[in-house]
N, C-alpha and C. Protein backbone atom coordinates (compact mmCIF):
# COMPACT_ATOMS: atom_id res chain seq x y z
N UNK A 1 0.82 -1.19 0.00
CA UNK A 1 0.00 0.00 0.00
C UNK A 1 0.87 1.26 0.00
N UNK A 2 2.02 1.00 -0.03
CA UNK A 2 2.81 2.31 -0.30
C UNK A 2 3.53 3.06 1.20
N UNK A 3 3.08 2.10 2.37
CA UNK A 3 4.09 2.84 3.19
C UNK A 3 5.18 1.43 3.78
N UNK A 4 6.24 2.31 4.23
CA UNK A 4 7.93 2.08 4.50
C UNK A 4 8.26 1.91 5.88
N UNK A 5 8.67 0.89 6.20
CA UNK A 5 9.30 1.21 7.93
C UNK A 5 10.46 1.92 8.14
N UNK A 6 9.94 3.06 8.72
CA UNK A 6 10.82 3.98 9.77
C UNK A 6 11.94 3.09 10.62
N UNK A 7 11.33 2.86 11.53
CA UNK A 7 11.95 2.12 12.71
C UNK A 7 10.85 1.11 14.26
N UNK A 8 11.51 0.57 14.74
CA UNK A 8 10.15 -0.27 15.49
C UNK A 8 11.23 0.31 16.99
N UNK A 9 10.32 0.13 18.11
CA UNK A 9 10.42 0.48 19.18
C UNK A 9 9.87 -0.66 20.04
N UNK A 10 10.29 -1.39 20.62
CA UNK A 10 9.60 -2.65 21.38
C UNK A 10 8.53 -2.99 20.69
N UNK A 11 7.40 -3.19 21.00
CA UNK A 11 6.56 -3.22 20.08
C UNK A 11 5.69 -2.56 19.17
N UNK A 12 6.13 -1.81 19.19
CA UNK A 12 5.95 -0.98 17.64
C UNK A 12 6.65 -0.18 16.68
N UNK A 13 5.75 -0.10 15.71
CA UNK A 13 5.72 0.02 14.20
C UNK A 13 5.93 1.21 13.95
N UNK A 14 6.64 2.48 13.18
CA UNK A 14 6.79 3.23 12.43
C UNK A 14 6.21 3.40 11.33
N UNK A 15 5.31 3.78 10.55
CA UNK A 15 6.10 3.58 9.06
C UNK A 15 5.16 4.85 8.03
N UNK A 16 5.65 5.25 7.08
CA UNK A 16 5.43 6.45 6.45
C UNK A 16 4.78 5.95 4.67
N UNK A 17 4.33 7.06 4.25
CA UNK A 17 4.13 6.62 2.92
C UNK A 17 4.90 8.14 2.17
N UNK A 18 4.81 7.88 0.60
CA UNK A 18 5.28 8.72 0.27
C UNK A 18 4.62 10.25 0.33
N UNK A 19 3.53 9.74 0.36
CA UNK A 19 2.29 11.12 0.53
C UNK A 19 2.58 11.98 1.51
N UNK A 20 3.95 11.39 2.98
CA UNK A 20 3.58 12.19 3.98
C UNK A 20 2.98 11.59 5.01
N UNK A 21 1.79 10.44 5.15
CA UNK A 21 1.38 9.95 5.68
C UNK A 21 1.70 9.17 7.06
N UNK A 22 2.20 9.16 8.29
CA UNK A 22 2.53 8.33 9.45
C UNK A 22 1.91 7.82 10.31
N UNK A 23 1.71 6.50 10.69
CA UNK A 23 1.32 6.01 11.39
C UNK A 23 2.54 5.14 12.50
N UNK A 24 1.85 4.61 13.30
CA UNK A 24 2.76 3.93 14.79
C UNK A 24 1.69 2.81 14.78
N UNK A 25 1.96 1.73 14.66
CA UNK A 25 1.19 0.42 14.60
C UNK A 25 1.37 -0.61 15.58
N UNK A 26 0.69 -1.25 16.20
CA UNK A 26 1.54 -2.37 16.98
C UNK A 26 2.10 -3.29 16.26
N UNK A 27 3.35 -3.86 16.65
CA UNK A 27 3.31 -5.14 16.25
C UNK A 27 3.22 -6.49 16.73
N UNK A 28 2.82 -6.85 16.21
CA UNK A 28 2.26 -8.55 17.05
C UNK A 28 1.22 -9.41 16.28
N UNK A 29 1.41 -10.45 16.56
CA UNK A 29 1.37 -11.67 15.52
C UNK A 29 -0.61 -11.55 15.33
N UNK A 30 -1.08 -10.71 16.82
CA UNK A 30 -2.56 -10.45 16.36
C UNK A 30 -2.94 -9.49 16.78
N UNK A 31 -3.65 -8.69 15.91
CA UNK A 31 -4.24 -7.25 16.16
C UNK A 31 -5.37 -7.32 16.58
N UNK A 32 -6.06 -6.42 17.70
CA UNK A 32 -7.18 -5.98 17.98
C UNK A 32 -8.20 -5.36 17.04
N UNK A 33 -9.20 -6.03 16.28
CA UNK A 33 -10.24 -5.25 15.24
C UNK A 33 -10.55 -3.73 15.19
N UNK A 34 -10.35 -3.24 16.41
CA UNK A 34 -11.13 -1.93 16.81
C UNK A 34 -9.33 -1.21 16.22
N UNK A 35 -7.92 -1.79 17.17
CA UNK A 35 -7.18 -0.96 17.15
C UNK A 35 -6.69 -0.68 15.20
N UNK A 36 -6.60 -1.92 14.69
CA UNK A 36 -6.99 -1.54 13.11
C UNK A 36 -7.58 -1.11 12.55
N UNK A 37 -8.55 -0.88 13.22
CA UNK A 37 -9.36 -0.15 12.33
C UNK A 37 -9.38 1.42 12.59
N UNK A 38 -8.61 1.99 13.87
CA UNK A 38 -8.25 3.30 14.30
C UNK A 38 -6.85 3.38 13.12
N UNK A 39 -6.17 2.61 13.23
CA UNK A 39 -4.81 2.39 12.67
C UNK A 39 -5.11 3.24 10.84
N UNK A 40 -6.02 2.13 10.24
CA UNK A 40 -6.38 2.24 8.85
C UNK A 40 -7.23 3.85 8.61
N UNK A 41 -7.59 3.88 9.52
CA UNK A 41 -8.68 5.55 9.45
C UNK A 41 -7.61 6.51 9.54
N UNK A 42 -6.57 6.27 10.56
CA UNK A 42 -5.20 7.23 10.62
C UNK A 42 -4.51 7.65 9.35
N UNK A 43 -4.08 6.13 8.99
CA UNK A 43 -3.81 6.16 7.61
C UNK A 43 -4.51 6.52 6.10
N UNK A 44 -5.87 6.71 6.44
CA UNK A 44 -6.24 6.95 5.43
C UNK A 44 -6.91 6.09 4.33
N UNK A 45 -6.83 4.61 4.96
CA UNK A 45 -6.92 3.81 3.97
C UNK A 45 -7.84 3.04 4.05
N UNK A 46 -8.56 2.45 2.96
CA UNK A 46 -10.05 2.17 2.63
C UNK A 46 -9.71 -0.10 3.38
N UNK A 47 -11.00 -0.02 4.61
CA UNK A 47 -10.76 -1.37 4.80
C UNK A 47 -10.41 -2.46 3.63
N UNK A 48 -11.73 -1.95 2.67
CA UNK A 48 -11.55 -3.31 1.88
C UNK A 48 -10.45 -3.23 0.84
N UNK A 49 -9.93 -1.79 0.66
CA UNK A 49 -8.81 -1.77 0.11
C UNK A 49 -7.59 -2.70 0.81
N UNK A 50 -7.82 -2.54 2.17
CA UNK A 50 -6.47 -3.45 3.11
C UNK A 50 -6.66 -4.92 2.95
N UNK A 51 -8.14 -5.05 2.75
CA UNK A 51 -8.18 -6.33 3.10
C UNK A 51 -7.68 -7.10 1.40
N UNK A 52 -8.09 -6.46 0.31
CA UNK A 52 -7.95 -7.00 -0.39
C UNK A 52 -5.87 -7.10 -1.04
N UNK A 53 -5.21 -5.93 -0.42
CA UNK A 53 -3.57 -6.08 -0.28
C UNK A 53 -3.03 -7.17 0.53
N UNK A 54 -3.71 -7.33 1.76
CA UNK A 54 -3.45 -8.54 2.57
C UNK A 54 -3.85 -9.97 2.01
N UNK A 55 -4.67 -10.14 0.68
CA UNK A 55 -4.51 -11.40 0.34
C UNK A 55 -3.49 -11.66 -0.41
């Protein structure tokens, strides 16, 4: 989807797009529905757009 990792901090995520765009993500093997979906609204980016990059 166009963004880059910055850097991670214990458990979390950095990462930027070219637009400008930053988010701080957790990382871990499973995400909370609600906190992704704060995550993806941050970012800007359309669910089913994610869902359909993640296949």
């Amino acid at each position: 989807m166009g963004f880059v990792e910055l850097h991670r901090k214990g458990s979390h995520l950095k990462m930027k797009h070219p637009d400008g765009r930053v988010i701080v993500f957790p990382f871990h093997d499973q995400v909370d529905r609600y906190t992704l979906k704060g995550a993806l609204r941050d970012a800007d980016v359309n669910a089913d757009d994610f869902l359909d990059a993640v296949k």
